[in-house]
PDB file of N, CA and C in Angstrom:
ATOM      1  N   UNK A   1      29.475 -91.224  73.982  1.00  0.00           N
ATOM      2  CA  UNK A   1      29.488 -92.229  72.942  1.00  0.00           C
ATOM      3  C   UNK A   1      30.389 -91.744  71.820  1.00  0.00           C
ATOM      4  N   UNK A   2      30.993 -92.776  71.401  1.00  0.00           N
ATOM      5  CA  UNK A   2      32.141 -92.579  70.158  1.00  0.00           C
ATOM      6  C   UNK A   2      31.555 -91.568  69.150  1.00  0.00           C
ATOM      7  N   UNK A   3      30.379 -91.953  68.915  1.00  0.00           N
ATOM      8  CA  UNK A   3      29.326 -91.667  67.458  1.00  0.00           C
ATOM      9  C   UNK A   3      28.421 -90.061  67.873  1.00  0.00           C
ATOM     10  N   UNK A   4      28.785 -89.580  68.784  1.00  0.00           N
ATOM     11  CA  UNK A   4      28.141 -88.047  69.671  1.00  0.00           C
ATOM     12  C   UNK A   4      28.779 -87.079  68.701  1.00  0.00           C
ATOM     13  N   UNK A   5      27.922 -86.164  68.206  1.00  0.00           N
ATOM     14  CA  UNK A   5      28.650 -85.190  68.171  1.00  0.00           C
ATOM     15  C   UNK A   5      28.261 -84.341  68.942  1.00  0.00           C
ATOM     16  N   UNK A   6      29.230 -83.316  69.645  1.00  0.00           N
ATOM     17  CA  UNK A   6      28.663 -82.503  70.600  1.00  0.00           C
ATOM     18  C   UNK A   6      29.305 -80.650  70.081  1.00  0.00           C
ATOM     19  N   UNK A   7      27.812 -80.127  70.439  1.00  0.00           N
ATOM     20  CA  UNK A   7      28.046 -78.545  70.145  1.00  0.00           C
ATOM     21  C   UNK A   7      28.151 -78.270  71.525  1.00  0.00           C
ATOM     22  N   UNK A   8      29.561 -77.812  71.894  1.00  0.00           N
ATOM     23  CA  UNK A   8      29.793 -77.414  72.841  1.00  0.00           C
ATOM     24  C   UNK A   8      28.861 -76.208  72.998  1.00  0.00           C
ATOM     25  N   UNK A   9      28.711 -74.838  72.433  1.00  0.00           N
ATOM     26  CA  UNK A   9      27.728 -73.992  72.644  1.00  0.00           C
ATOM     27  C   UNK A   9      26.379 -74.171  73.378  1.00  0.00           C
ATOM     28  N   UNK A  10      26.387 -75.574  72.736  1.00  0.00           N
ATOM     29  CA  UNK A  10      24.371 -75.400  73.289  1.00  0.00           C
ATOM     30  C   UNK A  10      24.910 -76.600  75.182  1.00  0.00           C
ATOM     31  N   UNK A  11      25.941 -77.391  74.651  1.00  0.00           N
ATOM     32  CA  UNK A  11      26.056 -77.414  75.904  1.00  0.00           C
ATOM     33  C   UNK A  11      26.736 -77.424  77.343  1.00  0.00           C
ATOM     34  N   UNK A  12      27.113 -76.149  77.062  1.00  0.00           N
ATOM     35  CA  UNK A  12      27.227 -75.265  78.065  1.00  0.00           C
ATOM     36  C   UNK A  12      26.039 -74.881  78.591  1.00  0.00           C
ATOM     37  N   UNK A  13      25.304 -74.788  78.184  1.00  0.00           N
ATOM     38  CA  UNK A  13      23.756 -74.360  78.776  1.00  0.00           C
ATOM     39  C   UNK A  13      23.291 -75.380  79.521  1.00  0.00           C
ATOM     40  N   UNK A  14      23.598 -76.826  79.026  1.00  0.00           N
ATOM     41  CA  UNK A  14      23.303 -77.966  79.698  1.00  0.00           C
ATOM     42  C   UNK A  14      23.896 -78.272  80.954  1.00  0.00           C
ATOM     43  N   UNK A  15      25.050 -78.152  81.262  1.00  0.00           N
ATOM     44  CA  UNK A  15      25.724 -78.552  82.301  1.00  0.00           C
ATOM     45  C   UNK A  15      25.723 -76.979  83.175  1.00  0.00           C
ATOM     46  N   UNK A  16      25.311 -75.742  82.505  1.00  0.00           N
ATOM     47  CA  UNK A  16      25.463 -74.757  83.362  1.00  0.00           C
ATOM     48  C   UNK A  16      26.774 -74.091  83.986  1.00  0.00           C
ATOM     49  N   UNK A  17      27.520 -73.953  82.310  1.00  0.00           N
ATOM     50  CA  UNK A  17      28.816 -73.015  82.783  1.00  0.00           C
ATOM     51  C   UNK A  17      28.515 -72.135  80.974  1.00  0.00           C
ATOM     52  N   UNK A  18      29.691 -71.062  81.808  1.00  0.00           N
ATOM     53  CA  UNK A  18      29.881 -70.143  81.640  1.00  0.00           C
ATOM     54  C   UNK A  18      30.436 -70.297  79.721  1.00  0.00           C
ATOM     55  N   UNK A  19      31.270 -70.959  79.724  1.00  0.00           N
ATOM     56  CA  UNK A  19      32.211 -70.982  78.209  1.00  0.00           C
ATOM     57  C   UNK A  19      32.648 -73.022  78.453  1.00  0.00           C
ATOM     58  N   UNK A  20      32.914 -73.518  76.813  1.00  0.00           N
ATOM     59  CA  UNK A  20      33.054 -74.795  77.136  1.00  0.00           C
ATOM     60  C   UNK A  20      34.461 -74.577  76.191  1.00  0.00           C
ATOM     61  N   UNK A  21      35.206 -75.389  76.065  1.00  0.00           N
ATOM     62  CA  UNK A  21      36.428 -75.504  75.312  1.00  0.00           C
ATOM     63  C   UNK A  21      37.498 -76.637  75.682  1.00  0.00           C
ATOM     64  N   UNK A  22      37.768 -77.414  74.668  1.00  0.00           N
ATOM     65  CA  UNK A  22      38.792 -78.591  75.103  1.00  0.00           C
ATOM     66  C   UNK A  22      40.092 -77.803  75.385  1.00  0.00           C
ATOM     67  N   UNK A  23      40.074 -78.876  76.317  1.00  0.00           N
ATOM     68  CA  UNK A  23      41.749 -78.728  77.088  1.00  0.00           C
ATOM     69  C   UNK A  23      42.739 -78.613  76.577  1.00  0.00           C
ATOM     70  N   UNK A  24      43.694 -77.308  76.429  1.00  0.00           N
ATOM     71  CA  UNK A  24      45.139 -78.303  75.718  1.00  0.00           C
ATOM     72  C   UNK A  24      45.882 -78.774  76.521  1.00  0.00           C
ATOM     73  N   UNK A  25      46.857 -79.194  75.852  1.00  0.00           N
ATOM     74  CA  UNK A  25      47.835 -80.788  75.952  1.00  0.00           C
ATOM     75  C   UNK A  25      48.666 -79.573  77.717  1.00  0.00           C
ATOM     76  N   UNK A  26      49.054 -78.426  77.822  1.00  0.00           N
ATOM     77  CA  UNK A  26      49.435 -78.378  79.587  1.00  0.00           C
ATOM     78  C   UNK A  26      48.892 -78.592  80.229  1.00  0.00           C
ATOM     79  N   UNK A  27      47.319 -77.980  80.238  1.00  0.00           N
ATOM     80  CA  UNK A  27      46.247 -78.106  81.181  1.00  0.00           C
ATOM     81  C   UNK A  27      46.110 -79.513  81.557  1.00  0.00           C
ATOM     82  N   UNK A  28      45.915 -80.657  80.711  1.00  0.00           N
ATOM     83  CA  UNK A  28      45.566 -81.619  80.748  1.00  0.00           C
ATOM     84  C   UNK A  28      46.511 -82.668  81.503  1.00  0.00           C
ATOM     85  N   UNK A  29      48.052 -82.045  81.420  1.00  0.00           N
ATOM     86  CA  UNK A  29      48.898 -83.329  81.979  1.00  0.00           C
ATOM     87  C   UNK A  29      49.070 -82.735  83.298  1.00  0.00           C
ATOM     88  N   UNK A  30      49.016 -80.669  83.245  1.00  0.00           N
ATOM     89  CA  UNK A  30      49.097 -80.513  84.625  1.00  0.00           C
ATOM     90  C   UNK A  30      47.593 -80.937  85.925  1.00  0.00           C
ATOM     91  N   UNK A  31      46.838 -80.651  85.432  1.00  0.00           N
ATOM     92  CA  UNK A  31      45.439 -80.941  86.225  1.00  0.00           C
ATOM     93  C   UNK A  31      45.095 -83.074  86.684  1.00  0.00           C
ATOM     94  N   UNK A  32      45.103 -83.098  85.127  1.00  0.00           N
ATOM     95  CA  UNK A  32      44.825 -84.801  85.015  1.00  0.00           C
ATOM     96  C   UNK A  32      46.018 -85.925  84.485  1.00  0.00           C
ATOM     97  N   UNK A  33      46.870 -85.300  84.408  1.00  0.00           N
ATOM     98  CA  UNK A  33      48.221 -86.210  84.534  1.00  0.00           C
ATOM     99  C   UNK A  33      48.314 -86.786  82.893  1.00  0.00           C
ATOM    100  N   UNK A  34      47.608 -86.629  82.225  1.00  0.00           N
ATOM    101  CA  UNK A  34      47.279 -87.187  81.140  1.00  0.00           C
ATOM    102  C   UNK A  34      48.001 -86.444  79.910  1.00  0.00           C
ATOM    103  N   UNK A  35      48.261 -86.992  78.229  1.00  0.00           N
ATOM    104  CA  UNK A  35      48.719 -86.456  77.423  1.00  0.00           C
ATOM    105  C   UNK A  35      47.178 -86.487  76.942  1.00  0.00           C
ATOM    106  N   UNK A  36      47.279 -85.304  75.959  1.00  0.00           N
ATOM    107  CA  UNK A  36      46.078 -85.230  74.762  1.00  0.00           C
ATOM    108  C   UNK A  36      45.999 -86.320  74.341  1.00  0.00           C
ATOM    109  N   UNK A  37      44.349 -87.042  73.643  1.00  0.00           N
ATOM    110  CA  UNK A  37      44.596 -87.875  73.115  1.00  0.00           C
ATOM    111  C   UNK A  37      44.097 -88.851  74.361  1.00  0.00           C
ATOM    112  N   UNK A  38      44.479 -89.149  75.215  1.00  0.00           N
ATOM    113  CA  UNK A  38      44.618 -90.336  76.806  1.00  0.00           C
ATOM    114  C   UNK A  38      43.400 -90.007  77.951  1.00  0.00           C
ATOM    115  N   UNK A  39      42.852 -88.738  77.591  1.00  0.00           N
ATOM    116  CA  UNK A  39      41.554 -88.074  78.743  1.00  0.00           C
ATOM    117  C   UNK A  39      40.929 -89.695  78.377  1.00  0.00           C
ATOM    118  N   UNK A  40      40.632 -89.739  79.598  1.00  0.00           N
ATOM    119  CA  UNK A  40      39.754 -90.983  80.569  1.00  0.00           C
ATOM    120  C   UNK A  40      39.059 -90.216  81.638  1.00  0.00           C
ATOM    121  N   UNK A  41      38.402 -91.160  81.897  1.00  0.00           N
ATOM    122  CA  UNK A  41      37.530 -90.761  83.697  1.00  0.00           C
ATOM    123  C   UNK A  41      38.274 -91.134  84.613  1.00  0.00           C
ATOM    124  N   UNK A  42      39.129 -92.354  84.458  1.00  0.00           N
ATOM    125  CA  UNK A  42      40.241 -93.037  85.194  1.00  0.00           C
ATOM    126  C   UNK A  42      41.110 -91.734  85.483  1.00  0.00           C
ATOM    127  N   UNK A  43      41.510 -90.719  85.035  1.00  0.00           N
ATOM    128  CA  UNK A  43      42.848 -89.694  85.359  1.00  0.00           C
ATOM    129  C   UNK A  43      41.888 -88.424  86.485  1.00  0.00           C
ATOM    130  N   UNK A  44      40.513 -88.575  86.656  1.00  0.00           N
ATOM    131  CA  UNK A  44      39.586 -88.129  87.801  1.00  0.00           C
ATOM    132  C   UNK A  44      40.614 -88.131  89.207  1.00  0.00           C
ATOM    133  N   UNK A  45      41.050 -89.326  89.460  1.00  0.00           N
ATOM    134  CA  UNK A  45      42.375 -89.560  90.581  1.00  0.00           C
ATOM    135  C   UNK A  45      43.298 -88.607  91.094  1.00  0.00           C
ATOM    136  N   UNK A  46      43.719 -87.856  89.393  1.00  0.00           N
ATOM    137  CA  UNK A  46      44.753 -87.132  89.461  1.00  0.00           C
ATOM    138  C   UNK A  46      44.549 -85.589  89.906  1.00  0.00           C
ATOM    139  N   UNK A  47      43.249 -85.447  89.506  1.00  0.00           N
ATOM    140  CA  UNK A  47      42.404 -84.209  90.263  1.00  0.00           C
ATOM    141  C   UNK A  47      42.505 -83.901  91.242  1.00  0.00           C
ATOM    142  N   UNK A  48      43.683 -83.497  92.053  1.00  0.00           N
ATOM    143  CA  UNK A  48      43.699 -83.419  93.246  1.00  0.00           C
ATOM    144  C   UNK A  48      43.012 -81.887  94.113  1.00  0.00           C
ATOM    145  N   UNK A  49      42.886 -81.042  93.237  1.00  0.00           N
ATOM    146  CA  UNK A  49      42.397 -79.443  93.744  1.00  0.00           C
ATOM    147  C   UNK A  49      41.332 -79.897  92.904  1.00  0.00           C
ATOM    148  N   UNK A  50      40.329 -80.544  92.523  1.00  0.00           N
ATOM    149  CA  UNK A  50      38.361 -80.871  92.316  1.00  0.00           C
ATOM    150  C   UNK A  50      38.312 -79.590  91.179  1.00  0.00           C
ATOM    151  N   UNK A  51      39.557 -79.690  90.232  1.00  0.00           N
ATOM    152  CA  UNK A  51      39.398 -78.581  89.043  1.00  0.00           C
ATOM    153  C   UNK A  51      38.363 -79.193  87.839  1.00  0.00           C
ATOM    154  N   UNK A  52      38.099 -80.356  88.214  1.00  0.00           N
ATOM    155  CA  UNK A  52      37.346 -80.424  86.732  1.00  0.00           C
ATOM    156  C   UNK A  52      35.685 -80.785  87.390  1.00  0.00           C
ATOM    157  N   UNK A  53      34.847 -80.490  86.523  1.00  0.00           N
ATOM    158  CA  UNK A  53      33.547 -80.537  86.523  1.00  0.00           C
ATOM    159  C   UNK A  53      33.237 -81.947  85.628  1.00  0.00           C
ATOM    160  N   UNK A  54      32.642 -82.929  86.211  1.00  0.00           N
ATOM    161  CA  UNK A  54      32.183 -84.419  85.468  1.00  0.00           C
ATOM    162  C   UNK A  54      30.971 -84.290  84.923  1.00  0.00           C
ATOM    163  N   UNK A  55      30.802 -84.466  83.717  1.00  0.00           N
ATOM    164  CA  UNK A  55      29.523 -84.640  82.964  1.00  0.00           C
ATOM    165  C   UNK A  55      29.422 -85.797  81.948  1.00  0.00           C
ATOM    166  N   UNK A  56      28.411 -86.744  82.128  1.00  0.00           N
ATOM    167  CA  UNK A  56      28.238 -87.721  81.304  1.00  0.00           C
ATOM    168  C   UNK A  56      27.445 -88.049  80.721  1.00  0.00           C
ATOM    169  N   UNK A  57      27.251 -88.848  79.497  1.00  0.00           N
ATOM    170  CA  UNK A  57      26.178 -89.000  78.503  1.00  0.00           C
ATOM    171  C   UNK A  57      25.126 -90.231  79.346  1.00  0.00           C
ATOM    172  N   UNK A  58      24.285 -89.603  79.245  1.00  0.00           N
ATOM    173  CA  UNK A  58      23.270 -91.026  79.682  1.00  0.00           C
ATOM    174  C   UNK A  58      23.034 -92.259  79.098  1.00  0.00           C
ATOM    175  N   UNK A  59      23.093 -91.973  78.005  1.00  0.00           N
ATOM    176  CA  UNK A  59      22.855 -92.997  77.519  1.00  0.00           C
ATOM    177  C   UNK A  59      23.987 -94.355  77.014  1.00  0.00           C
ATOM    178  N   UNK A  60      25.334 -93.630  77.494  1.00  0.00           N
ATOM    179  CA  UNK A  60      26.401 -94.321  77.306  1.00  0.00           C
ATOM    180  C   UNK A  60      26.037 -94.994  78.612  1.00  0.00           C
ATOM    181  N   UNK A  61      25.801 -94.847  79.907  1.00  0.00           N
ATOM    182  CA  UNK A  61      25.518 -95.568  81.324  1.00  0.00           C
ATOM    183  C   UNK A  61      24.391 -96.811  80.597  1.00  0.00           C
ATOM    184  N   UNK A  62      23.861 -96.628  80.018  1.00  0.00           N
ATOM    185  CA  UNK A  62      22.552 -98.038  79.764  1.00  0.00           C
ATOM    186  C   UNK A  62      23.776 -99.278  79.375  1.00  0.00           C
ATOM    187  N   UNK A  63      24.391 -98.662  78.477  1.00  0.00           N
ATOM    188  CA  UNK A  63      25.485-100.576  78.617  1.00  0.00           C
ATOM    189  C   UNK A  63      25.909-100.582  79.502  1.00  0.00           C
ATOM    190  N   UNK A  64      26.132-102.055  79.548  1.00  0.00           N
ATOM    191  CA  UNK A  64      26.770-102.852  80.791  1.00  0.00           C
ATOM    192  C   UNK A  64      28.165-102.619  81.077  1.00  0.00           C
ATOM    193  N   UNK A  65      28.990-102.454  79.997  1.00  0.00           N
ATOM    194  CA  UNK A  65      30.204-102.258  80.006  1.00  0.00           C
ATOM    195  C   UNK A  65      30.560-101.247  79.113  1.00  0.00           C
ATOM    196  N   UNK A  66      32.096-100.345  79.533  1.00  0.00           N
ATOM    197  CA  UNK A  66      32.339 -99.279  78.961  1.00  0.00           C
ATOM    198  C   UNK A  66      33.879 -99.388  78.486  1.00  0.00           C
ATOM    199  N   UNK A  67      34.663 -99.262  77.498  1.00  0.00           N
ATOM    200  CA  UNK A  67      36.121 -98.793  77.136  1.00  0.00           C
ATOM    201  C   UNK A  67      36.910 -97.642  77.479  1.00  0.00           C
ATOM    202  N   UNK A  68      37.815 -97.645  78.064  1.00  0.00           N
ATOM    203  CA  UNK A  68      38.783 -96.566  78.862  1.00  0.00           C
ATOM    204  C   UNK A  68      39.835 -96.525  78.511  1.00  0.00           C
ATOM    205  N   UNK A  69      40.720 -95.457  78.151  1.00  0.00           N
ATOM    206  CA  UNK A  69      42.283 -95.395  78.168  1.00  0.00           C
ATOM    207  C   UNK A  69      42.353 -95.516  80.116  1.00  0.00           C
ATOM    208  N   UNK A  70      43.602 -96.378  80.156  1.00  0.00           N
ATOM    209  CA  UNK A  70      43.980 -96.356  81.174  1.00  0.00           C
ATOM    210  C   UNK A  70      45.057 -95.459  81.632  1.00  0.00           C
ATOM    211  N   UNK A  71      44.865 -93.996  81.243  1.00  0.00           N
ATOM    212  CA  UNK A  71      45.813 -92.972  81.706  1.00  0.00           C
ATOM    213  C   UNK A  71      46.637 -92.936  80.334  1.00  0.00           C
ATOM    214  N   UNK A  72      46.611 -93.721  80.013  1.00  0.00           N
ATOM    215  CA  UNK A  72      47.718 -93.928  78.193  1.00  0.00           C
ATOM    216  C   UNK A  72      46.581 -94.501  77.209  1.00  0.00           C
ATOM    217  N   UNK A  73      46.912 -93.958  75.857  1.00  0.00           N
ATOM    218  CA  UNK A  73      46.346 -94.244  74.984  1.00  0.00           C
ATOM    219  C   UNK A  73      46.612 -95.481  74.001  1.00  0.00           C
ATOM    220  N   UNK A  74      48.177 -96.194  75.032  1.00  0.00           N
ATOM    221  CA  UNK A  74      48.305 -97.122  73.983  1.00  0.00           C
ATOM    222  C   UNK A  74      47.308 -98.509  74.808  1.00  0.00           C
ATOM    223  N   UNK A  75      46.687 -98.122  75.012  1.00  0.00           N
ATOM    224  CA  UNK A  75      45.833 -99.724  75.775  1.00  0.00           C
ATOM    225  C   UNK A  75      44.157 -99.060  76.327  1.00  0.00           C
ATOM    226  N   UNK A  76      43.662 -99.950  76.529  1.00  0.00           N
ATOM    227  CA  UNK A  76      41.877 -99.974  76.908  1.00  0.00           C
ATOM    228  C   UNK A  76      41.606-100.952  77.727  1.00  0.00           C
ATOM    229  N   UNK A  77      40.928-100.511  78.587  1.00  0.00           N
ATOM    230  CA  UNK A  77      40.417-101.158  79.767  1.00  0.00           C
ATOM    231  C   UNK A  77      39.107-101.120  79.789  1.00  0.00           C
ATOM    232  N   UNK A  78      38.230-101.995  80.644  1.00  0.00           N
ATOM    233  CA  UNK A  78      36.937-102.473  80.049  1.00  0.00           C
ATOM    234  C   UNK A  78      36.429-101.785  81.988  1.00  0.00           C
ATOM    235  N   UNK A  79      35.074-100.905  81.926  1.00  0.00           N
ATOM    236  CA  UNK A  79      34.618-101.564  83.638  1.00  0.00           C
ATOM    237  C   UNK A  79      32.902-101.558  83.376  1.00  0.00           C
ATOM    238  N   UNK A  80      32.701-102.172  84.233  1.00  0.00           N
ATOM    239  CA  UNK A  80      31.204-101.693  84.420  1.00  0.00           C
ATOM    240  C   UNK A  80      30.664-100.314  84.449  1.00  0.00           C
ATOM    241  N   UNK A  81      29.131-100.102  83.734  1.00  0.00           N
ATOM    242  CA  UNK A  81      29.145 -98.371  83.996  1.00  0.00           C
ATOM    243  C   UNK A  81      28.860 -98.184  85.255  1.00  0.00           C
ATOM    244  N   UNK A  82      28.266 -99.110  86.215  1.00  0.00           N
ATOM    245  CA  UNK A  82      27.984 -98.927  87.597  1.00  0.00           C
ATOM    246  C   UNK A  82      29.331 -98.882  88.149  1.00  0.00           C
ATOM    247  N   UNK A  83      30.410 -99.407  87.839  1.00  0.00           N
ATOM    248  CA  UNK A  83      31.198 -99.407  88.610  1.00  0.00           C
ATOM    249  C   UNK A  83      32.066 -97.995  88.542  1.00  0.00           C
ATOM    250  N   UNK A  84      32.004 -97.386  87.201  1.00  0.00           N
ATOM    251  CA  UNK A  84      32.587 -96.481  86.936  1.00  0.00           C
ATOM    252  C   UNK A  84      31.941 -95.385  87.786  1.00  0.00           C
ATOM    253  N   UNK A  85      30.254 -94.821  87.852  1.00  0.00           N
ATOM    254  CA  UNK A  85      29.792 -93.972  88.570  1.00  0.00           C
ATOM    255  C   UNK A  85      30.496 -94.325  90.050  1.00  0.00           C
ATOM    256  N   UNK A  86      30.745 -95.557  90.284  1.00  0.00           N
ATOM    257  CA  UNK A  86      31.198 -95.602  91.835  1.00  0.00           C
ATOM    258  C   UNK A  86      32.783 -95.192  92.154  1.00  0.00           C
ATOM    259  N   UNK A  87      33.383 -94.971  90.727  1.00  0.00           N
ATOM    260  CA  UNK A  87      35.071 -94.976  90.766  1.00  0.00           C
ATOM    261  C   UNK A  87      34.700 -93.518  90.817  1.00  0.00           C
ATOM    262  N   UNK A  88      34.103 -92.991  90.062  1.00  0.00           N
ATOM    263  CA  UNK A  88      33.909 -91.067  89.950  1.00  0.00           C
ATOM    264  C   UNK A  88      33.649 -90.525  91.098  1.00  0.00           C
ATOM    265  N   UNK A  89      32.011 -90.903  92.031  1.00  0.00           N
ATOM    266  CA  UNK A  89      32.129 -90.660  93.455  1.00  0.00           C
ATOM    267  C   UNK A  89      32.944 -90.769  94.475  1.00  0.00           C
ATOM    268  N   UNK A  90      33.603 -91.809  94.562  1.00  0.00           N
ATOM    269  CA  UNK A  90      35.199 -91.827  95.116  1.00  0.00           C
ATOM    270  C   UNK A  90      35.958 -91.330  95.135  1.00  0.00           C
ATOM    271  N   UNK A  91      35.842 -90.660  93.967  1.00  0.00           N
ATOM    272  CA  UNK A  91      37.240 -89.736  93.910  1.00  0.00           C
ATOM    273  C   UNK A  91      36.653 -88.590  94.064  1.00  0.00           C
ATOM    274  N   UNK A  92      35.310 -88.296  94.672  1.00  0.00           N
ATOM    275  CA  UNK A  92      35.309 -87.014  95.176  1.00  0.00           C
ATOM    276  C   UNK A  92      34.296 -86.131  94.234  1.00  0.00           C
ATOM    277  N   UNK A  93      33.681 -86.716  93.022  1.00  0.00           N
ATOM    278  CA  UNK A  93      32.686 -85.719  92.431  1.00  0.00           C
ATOM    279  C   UNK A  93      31.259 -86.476  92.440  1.00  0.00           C
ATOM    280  N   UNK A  94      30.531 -85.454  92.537  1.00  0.00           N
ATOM    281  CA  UNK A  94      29.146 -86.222  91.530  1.00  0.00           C
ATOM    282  C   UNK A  94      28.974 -85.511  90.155  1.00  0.00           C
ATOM    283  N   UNK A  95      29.042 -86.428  89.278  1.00  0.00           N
ATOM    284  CA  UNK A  95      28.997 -85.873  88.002  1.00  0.00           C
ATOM    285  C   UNK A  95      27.182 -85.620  87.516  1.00  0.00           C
ATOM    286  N   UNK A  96      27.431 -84.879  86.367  1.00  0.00           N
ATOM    287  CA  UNK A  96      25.953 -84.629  85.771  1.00  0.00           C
ATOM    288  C   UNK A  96      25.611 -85.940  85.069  1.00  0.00           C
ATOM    289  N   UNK A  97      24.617 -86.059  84.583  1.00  0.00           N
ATOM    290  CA  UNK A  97      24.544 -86.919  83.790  1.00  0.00           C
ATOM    291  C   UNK A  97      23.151 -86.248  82.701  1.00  0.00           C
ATOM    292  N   UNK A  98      23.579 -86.185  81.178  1.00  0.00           N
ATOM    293  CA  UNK A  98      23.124 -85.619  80.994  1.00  0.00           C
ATOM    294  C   UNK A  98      23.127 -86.231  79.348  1.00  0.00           C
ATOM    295  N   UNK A  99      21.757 -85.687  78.714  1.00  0.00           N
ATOM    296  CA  UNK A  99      21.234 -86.643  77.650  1.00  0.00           C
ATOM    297  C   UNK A  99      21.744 -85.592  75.848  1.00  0.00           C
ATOM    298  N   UNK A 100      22.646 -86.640  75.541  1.00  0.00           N
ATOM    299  CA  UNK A 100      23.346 -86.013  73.865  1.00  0.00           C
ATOM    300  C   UNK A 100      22.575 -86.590  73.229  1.00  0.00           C
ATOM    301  N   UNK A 101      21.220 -86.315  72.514  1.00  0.00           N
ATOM    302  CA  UNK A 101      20.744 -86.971  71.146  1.00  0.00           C
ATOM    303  C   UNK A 101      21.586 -86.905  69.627  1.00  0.00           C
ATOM    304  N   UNK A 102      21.395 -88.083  69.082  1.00  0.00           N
ATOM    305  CA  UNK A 102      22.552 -88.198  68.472  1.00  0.00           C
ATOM    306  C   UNK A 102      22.076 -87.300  67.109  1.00  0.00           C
ATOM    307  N   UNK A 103      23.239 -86.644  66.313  1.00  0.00           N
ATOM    308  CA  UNK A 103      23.060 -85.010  65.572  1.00  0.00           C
ATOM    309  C   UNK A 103      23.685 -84.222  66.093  1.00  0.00           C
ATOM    310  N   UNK A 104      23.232 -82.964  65.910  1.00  0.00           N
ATOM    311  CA  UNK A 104      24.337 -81.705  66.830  1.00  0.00           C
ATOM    312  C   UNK A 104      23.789 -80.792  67.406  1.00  0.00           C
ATOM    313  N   UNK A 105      23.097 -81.789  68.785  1.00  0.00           N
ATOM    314  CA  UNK A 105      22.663 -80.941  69.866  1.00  0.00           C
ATOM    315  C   UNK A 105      22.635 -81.557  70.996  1.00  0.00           C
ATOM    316  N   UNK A 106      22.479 -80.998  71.907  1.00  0.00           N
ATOM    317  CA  UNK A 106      22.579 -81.561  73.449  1.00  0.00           C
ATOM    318  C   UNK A 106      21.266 -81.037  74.417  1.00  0.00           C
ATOM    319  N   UNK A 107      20.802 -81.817  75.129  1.00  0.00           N
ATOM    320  CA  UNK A 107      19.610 -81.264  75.502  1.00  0.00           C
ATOM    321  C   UNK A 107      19.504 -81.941  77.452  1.00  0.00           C
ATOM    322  N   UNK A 108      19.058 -81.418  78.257  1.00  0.00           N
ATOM    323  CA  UNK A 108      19.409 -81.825  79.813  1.00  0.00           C
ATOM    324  C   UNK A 108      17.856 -83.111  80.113  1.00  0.00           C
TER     325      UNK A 108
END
């Protein structure tokens, strides 16, 4: 959710790795094709060696519909959240799904 703040520290414990840290702008266009700024679930596709680990807020899945960069940040695309869990399995992961209360903590 837009409005999350997330302490990466506490969750790392949640999803069960080691160290958490955003991507920079090589990692991101070499792995997910993407510029900083453009990370979507949509660039999951581009994952072709299963380098990234999927984790999602639960409570963003309760709406019906969700907003996406479509690989670029100059535009947004709308899908279902059901449809989205079904675009993520497709491409080869099962993601976590996992509960951000809103403040600055994360809890499984």
């Amino acid at each position: 959710m837009e409005d999350t703040i997330v302490d990466l520290k506490l969750l790392m414990h949640v999803v069960g790795s080691r160290h958490l840290s955003f991507c920079n702008a090589k990692t991101l266009t070499e792995v997910l094709g993407v510029d900083a700024g453009a990370v979507t679930p949509f660039a999951l596709i581009n994952d072709m060696e299963g380098r990234v680990n999927v984790a999602l807020q639960r409570a963003m899945l309760t709406y019906p519909l969700l907003n996406y960069h479509p690989l670029v940040n100059t535009a947004t695309t709308t899908i279902r959240s059901q449809d989205l869990l079904k675009f993520i399995y497709a491409c080869g992961y099962t993601p976590q799904i996992v509960s951000l209360p809103a403040g600055n903590s994360a809890a499984a």
